[in-house]
N, C-alpha and C. Protein backbone atom coordinates (compact mmCIF):
# COMPACT_ATOMS: atom_id res chain seq x y z
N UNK A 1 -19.06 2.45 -20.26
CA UNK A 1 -18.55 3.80 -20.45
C UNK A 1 -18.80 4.61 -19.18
N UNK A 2 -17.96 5.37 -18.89
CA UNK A 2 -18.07 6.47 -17.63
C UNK A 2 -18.58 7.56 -17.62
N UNK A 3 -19.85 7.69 -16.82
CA UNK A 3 -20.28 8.75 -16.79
C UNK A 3 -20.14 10.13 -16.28
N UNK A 4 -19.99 11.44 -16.40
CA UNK A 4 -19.85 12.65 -16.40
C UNK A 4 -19.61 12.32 -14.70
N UNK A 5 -20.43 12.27 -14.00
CA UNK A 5 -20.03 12.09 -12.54
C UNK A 5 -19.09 11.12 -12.33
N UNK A 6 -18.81 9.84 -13.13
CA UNK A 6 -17.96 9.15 -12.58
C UNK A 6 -16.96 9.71 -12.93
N UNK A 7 -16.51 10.37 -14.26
CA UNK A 7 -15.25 11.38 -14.37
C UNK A 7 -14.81 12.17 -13.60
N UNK A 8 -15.85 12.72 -12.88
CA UNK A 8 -15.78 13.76 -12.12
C UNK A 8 -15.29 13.42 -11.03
N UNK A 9 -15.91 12.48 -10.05
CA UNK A 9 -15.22 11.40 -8.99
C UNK A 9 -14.04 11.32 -9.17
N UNK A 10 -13.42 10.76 -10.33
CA UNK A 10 -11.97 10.26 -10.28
C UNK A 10 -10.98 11.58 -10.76
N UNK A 11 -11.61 12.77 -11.29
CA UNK A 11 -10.87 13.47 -11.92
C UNK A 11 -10.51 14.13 -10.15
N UNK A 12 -11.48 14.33 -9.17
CA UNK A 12 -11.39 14.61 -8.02
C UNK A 12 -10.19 14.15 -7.24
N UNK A 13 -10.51 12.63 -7.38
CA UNK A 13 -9.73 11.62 -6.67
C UNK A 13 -8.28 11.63 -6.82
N UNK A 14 -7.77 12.04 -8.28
CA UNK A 14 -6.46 12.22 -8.68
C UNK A 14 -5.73 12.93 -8.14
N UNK A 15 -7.06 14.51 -7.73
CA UNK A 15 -6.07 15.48 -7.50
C UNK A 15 -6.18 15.34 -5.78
N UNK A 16 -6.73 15.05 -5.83
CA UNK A 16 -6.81 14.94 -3.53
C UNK A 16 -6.16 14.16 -3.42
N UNK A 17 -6.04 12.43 -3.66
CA UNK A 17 -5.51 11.77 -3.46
C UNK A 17 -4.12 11.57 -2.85
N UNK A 18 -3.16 12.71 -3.45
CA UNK A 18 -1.80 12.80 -2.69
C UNK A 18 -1.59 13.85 -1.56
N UNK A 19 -2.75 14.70 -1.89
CA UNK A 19 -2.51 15.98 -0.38
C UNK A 19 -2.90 14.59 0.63
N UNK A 20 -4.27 13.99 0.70
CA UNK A 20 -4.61 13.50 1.69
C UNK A 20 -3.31 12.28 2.42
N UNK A 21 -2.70 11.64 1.35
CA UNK A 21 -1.37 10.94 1.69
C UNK A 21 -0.51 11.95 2.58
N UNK A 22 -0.49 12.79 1.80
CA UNK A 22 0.72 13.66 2.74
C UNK A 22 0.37 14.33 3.61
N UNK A 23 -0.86 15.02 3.77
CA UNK A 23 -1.21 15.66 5.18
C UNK A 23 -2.35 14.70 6.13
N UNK A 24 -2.56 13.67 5.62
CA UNK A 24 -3.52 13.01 6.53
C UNK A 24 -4.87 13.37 6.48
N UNK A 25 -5.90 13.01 6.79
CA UNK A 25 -7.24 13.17 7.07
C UNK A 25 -7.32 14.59 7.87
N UNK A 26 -6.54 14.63 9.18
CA UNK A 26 -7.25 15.95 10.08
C UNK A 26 -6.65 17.67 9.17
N UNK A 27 -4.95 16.90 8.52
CA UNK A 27 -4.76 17.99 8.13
C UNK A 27 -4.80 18.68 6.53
N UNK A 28 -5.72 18.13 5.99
CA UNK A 28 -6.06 18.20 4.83
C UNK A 28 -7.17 19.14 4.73
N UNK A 29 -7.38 20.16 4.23
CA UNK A 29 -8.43 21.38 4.49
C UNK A 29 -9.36 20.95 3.57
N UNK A 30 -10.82 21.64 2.99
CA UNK A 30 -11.46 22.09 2.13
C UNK A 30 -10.96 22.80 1.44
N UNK A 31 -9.99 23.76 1.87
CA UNK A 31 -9.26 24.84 1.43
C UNK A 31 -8.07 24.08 0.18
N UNK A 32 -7.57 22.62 0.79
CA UNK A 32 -6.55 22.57 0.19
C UNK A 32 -7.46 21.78 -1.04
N UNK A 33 -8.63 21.14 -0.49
CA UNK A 33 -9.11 20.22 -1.45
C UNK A 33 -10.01 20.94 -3.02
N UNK A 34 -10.58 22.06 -2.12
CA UNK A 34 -10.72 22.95 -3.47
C UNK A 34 -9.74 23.42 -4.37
N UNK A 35 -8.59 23.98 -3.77
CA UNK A 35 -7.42 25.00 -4.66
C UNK A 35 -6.72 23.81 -5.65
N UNK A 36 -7.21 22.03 -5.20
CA UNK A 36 -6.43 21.03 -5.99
C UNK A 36 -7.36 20.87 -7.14
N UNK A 37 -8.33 20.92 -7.43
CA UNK A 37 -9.87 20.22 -8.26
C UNK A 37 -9.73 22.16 -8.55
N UNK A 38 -10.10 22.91 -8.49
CA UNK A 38 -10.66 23.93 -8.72
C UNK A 38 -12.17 24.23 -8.54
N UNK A 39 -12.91 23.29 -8.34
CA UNK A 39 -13.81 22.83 -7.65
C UNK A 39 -14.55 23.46 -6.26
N UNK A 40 -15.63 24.36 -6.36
CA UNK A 40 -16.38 24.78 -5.17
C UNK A 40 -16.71 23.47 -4.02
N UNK A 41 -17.49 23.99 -3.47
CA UNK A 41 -17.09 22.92 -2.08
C UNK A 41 -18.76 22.07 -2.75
N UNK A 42 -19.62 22.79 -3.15
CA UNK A 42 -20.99 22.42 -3.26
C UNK A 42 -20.17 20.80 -4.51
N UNK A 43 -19.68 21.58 -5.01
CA UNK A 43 -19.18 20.19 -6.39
C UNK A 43 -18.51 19.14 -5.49
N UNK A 44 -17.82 19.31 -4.82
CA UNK A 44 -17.19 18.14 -4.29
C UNK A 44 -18.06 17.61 -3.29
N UNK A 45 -18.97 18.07 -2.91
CA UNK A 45 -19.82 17.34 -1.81
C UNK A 45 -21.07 16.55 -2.53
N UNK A 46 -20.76 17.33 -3.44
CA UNK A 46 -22.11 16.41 -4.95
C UNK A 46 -21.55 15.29 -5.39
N UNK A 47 -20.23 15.21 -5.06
CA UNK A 47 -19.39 14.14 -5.75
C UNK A 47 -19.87 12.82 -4.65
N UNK A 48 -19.25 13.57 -3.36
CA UNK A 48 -18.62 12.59 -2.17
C UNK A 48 -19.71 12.96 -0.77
N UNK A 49 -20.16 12.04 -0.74
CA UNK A 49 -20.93 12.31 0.42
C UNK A 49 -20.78 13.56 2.16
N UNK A 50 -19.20 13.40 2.53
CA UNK A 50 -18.40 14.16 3.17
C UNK A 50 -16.75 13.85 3.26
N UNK A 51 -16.23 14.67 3.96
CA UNK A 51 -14.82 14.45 3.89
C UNK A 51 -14.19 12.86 4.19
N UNK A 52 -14.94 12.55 5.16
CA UNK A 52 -14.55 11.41 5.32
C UNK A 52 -14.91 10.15 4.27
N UNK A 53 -15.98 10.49 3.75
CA UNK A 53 -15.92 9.02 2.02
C UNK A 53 -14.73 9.62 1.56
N UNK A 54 -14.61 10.68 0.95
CA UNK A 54 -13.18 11.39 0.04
C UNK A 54 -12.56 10.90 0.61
N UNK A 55 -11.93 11.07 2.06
CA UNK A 55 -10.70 10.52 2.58
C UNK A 55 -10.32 8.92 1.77
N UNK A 56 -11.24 8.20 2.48
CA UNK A 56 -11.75 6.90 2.14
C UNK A 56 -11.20 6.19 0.68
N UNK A 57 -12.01 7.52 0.09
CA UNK A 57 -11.63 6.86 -1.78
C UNK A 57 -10.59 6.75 -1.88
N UNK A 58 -10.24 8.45 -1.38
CA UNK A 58 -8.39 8.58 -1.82
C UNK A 58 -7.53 7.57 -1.19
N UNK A 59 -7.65 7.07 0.10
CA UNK A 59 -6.69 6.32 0.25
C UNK A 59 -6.86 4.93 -0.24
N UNK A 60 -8.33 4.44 -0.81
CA UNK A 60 -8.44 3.33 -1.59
C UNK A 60 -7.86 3.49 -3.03
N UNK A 61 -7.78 4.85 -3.62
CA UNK A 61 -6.95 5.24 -5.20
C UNK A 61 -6.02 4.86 -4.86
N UNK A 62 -5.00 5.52 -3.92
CA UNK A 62 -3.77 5.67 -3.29
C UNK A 62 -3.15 3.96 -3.36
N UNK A 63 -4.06 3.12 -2.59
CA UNK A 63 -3.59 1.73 -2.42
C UNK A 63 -3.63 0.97 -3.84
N UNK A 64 -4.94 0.97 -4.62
CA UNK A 64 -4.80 0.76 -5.76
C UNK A 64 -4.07 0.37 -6.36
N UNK A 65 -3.32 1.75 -6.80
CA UNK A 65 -2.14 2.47 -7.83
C UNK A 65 -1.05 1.55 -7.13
N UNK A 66 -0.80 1.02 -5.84
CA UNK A 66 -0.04 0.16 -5.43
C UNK A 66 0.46 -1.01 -5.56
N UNK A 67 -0.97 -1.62 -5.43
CA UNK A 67 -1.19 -2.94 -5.48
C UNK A 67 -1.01 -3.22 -7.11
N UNK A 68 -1.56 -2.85 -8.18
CA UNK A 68 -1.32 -2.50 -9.04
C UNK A 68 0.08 -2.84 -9.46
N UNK A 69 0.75 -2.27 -9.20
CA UNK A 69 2.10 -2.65 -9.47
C UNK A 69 3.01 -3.28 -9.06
N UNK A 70 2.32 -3.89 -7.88
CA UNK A 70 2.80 -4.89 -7.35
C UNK A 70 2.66 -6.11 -8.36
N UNK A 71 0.89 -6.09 -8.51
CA UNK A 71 0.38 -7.56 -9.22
C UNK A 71 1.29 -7.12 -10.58
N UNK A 72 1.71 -6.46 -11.35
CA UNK A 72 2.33 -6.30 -12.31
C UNK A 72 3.87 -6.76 -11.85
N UNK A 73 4.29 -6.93 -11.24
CA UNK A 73 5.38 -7.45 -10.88
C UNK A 73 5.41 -8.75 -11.01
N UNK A 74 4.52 -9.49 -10.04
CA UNK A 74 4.30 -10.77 -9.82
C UNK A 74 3.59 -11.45 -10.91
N UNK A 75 3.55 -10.73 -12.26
CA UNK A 75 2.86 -11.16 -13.70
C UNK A 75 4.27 -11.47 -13.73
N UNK A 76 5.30 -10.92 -13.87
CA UNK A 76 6.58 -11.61 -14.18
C UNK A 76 7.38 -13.07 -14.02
N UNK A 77 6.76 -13.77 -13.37
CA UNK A 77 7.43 -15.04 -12.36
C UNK A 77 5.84 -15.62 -12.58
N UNK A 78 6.70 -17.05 -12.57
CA UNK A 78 5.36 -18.21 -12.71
C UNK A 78 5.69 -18.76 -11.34
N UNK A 79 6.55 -18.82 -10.59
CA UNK A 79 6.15 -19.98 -9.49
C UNK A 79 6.01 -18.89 -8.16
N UNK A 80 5.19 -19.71 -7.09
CA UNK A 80 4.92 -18.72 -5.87
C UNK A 80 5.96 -18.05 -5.39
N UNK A 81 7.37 -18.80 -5.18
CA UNK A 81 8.29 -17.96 -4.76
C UNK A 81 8.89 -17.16 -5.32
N UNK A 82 8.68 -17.40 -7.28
CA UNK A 82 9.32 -16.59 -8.03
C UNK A 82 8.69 -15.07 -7.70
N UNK A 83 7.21 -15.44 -7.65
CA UNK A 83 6.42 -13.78 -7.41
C UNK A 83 6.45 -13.16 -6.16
N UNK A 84 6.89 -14.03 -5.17
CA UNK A 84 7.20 -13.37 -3.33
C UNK A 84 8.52 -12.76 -4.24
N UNK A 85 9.62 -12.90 -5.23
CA UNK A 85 10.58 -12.58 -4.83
C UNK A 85 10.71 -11.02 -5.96
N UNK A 86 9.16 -11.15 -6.77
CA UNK A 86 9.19 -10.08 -6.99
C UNK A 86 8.58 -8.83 -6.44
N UNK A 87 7.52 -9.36 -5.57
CA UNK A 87 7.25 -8.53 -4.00
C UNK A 87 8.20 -7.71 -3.55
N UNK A 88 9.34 -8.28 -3.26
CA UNK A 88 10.44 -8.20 -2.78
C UNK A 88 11.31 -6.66 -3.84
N UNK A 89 11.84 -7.49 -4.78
CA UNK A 89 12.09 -6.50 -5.85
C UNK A 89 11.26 -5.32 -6.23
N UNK A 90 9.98 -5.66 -5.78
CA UNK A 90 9.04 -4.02 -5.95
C UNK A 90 9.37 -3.22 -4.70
N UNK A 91 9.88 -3.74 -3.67
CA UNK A 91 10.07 -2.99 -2.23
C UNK A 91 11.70 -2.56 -2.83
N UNK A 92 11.95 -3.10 -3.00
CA UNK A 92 13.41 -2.57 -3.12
C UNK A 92 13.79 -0.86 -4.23
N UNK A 93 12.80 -0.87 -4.89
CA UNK A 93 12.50 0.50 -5.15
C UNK A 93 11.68 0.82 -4.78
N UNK A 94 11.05 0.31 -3.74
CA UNK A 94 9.80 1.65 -3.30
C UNK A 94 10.13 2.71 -3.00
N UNK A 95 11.10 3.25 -2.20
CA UNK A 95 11.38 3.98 -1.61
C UNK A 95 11.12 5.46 -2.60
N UNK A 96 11.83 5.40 -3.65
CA UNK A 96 11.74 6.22 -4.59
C UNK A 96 10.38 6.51 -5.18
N UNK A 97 9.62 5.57 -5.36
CA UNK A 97 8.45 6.09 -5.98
C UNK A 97 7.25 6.69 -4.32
N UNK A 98 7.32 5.96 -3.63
CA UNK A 98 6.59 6.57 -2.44
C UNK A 98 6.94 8.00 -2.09
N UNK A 99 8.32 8.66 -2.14
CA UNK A 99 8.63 9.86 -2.33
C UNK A 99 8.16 10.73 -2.94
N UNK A 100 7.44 10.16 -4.00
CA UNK A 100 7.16 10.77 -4.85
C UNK A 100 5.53 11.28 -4.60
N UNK A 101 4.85 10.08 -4.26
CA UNK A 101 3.70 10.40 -3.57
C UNK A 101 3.55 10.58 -2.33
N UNK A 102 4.13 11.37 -1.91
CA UNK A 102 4.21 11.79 -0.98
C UNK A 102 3.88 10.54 0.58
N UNK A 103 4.83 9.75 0.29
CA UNK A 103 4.80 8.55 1.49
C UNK A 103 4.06 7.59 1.27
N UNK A 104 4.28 6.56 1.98
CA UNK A 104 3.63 5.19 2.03
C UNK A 104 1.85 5.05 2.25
N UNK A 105 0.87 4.98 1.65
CA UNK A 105 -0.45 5.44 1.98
C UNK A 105 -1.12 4.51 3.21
N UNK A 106 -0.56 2.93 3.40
CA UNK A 106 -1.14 2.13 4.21
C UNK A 106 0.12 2.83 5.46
N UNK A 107 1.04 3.26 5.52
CA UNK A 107 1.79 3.62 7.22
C UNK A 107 1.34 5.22 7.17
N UNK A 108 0.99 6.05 6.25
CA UNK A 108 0.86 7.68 6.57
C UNK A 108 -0.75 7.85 7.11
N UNK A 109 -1.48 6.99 6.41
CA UNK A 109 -3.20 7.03 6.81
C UNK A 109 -3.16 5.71 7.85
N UNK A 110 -2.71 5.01 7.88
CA UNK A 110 -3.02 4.40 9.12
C UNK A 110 -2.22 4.96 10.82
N UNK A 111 -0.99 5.39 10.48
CA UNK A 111 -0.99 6.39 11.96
C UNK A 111 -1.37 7.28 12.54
N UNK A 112 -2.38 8.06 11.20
CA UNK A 112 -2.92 9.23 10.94
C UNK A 112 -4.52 8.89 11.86
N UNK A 113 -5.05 7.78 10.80
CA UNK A 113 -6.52 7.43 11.05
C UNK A 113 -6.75 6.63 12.70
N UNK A 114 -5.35 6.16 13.55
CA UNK A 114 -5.41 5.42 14.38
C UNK A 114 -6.11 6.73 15.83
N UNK A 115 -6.95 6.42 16.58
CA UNK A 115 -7.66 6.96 17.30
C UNK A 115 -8.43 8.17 17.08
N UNK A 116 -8.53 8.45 15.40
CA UNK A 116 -9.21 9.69 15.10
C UNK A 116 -10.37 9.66 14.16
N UNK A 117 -10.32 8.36 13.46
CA UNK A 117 -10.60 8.14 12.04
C UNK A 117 -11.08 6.70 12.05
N UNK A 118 -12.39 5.93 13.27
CA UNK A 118 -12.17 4.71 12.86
C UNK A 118 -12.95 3.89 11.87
N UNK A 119 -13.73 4.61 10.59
CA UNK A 119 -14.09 4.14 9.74
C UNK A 119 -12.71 4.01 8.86
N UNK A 120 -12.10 4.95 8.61
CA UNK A 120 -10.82 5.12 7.62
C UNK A 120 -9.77 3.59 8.03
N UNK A 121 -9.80 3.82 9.66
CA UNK A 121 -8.50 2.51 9.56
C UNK A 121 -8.82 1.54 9.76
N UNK A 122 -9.95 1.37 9.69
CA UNK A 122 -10.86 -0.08 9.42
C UNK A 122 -10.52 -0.37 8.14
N UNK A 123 -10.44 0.93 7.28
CA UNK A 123 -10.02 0.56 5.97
C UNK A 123 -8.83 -0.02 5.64
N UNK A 124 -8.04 0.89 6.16
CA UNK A 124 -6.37 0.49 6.69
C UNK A 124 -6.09 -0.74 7.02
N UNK A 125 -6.86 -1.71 8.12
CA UNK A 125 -6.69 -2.55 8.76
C UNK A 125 -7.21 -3.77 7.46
N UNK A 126 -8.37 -3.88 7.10
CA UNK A 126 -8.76 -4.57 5.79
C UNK A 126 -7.28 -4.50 4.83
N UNK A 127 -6.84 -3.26 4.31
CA UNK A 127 -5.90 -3.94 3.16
C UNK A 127 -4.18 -4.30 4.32
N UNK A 128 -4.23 -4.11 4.74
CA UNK A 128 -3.43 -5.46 5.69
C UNK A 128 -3.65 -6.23 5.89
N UNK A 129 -4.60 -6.66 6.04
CA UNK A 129 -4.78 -8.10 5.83
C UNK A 129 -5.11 -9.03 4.79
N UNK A 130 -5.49 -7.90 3.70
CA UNK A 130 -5.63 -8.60 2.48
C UNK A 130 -4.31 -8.52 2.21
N UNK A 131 -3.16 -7.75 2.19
CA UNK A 131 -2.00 -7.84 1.56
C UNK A 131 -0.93 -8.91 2.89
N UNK A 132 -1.46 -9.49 3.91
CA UNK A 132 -0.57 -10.92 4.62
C UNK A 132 -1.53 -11.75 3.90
N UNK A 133 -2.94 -12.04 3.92
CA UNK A 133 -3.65 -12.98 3.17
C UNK A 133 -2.34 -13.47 1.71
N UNK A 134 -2.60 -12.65 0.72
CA UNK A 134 -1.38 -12.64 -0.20
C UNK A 134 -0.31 -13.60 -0.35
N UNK A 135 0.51 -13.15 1.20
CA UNK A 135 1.65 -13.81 1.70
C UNK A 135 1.77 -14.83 2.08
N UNK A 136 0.84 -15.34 2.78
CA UNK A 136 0.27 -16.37 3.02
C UNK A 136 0.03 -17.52 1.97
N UNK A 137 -0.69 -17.24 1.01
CA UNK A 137 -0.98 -17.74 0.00
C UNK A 137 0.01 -18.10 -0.58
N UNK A 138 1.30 -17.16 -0.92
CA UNK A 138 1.88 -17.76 -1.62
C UNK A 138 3.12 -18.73 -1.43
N UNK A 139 3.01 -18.52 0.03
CA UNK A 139 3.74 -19.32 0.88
C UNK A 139 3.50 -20.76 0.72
N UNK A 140 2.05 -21.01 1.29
CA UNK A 140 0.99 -22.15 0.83
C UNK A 140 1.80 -22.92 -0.59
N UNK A 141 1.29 -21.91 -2.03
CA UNK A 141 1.44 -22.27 -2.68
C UNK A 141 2.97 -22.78 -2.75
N UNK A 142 4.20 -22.22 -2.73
CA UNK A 142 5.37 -22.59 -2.68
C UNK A 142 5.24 -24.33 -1.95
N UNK A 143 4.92 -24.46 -0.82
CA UNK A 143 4.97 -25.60 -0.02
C UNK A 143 4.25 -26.76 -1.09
N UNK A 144 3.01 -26.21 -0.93
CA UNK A 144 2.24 -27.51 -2.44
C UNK A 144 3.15 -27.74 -3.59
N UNK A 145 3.75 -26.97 -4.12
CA UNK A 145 4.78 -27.15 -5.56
C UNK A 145 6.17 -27.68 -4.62
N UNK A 146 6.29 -27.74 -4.00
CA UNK A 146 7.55 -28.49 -3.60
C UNK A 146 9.08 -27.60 -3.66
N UNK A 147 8.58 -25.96 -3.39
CA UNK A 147 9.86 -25.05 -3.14
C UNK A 147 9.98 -24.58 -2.03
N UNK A 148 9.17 -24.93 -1.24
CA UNK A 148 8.70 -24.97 0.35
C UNK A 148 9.11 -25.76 0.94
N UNK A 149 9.88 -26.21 2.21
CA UNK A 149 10.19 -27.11 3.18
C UNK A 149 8.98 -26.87 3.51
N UNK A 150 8.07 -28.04 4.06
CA UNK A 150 6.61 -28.19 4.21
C UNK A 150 6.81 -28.18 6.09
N UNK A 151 7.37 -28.06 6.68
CA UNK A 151 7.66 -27.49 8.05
C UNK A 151 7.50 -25.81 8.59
N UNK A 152 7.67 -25.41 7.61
CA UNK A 152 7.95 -23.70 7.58
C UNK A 152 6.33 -23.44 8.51
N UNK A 153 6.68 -22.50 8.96
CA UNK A 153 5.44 -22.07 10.04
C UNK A 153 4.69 -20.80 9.21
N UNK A 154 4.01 -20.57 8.19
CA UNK A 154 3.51 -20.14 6.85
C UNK A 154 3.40 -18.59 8.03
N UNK A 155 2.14 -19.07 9.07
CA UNK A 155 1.50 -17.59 9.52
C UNK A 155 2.88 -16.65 9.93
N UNK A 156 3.71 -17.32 10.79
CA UNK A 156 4.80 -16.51 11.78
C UNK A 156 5.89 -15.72 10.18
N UNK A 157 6.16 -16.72 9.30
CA UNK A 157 6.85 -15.98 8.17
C UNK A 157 6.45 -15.06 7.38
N UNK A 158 4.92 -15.12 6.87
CA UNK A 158 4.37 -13.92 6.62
C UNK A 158 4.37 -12.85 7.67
N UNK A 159 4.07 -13.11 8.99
CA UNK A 159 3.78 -11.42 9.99
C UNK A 159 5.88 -10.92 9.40
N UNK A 160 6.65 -12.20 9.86
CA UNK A 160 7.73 -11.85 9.96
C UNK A 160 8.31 -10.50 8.58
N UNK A 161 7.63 -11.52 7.61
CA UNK A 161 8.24 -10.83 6.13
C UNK A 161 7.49 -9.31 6.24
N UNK A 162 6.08 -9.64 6.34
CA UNK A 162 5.58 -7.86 6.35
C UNK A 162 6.17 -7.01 6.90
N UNK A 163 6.49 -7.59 8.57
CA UNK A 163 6.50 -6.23 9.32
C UNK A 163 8.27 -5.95 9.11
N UNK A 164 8.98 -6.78 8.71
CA UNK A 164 10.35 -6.17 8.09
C UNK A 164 10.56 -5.22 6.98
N UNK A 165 8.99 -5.54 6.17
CA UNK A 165 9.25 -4.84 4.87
C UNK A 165 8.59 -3.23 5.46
N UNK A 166 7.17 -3.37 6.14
CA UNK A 166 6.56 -2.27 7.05
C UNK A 166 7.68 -1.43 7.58
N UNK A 167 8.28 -1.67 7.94
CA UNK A 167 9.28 -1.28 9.58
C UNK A 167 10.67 -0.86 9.10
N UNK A 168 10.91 -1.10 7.06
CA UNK A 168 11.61 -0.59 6.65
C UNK A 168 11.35 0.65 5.77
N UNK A 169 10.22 0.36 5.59
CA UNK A 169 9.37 1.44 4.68
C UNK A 169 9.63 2.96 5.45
N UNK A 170 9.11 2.45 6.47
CA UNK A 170 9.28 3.19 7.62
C UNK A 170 10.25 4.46 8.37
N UNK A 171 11.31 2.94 8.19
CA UNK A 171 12.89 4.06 8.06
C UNK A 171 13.30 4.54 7.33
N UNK A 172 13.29 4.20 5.87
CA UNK A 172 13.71 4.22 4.68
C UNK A 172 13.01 5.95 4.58
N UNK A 173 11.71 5.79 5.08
CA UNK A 173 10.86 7.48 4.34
C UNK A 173 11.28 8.20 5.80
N UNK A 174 11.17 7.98 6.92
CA UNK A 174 11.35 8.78 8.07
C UNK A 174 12.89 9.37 8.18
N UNK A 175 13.94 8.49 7.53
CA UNK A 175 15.22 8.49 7.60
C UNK A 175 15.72 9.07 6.20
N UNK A 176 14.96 9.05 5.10
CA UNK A 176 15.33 9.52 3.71
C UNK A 176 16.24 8.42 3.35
N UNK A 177 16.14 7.37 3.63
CA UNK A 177 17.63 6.58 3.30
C UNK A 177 16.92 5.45 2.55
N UNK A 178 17.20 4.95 1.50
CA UNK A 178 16.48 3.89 1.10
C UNK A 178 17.23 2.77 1.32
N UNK A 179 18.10 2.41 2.29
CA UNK A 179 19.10 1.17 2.70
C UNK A 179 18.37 0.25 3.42
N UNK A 180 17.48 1.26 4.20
CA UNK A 180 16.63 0.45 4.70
C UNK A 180 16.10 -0.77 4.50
N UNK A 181 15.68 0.09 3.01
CA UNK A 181 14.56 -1.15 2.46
C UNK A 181 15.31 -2.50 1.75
N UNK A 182 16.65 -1.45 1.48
CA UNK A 182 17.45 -2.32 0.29
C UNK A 182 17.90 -3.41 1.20
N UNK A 183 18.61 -3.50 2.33
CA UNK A 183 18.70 -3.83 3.30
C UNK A 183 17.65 -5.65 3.66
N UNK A 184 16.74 -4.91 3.87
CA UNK A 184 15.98 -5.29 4.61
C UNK A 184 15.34 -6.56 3.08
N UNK A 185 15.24 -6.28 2.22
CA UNK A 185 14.58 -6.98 0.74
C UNK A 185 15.92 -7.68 0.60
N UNK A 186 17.52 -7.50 0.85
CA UNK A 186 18.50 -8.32 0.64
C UNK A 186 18.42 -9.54 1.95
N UNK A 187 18.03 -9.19 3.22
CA UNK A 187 17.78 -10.42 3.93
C UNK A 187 16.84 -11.07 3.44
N UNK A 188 15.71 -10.73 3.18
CA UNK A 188 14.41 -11.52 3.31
C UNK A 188 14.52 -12.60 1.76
N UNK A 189 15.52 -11.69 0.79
CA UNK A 189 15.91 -12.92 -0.07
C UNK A 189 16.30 -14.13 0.08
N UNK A 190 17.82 -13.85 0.89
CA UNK A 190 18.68 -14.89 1.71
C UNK A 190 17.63 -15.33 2.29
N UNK A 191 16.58 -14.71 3.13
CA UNK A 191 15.74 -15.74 4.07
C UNK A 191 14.92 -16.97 3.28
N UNK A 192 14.33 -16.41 2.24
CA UNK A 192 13.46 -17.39 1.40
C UNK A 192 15.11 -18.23 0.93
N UNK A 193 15.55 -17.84 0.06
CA UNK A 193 17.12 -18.98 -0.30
C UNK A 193 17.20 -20.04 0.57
N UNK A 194 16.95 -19.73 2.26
CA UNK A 194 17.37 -20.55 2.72
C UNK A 194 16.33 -21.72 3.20
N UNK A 195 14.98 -21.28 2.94
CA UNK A 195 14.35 -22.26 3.22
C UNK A 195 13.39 -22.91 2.17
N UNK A 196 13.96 -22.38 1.03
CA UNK A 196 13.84 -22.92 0.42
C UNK A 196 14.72 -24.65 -0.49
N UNK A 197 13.54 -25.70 -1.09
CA UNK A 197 14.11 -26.94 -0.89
C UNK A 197 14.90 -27.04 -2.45
């Protein structure tokens, strides 16, 4: 059961969680973080050690709530490529729900945290690599079950697949256009189709 402070933590976390997405670490006030919680500054520092753990949490809530629905995706499909291809299908509406939270939390805190913040994009840098680890894996796995041409170069197709899906995310929120992504999730289908046996 959760205790009064741990409520308190997350009841915190809910409400910071998307200013800090959308204005970043430097531009995220006390000011804004109180008027969200209702919360004096003494309560939130009772919570969170300083701005920078808060930062921290929030963009670990932030990723969470992500990943999250990713792995709920990939509950759908039993074989490795079936769940890369629902990876895929979760990018293909991202666009819309990241809008919503105000942008992508691993590209808005990691351009944010890059030369300002390097406990934060250490953090950043960790779930990138846990989310190619992932890719990797299921690449692996595809090849062992025999939907893999066992030639495929596993590391170069994962950087490849991320940073297409990254680099559309990208345009898709910088550009307002979600073709990007749609785009970009309609090759990488054809791409698996094709190498696959």
């Amino acid at each position: 059961m959760a205790t009064k402070a741990d409520k308190t933590k997350l009841f915190i976390l809910e409400k910071v969680a998307p200013i800090f997405n959308r204005n970043g670490y430097v531009g995220t006030t006390l000011t804004d973080i109180t008027a969200a919680t209702g919360l004096t500054k003494g309560a939130i520092y009772g919570n969170f050690k300083d701005k920078e753990e808060l930062a921290v949490k929030a963009f670990d809530y932030n990723v969470k709530s992500i990943l999250q629905k990713i792995t709920e995706k990939m509950e759908e499909a039993s074989s490795p490529l079936g769940r890369l291809r629902k990876i895929f299908e979760f990018y293909r509406e991202y666009y819309d729900q990241t809008m919503l939270a105000g942008g992508c939390p691993v590209l808005n805190i990691g351009v944010d945290a890059n030369h300002r913040d390097p406990v934060l994009f250490a953090r950043v840098q960790e779930i990138i690599n846990r989310l190619l680890s992932s890719i990797v894996e299921l690449l692996q796995e595809a090849v062992e079950e025999g939907e893999l041409d066992a030639g495929i170069d596993i590391e170069k197709s994962t950087k490849n697949i991320f940073s297409m899906i990254q680099g559309s995310v990208f345009l898709s929120l910088t550009m307002k256009d979600s073709s990007y992504l749609v785009d970009i999730v309609d090759h990488l289908e054809k791409y698996i189709d094709d190498l696959a046996i």
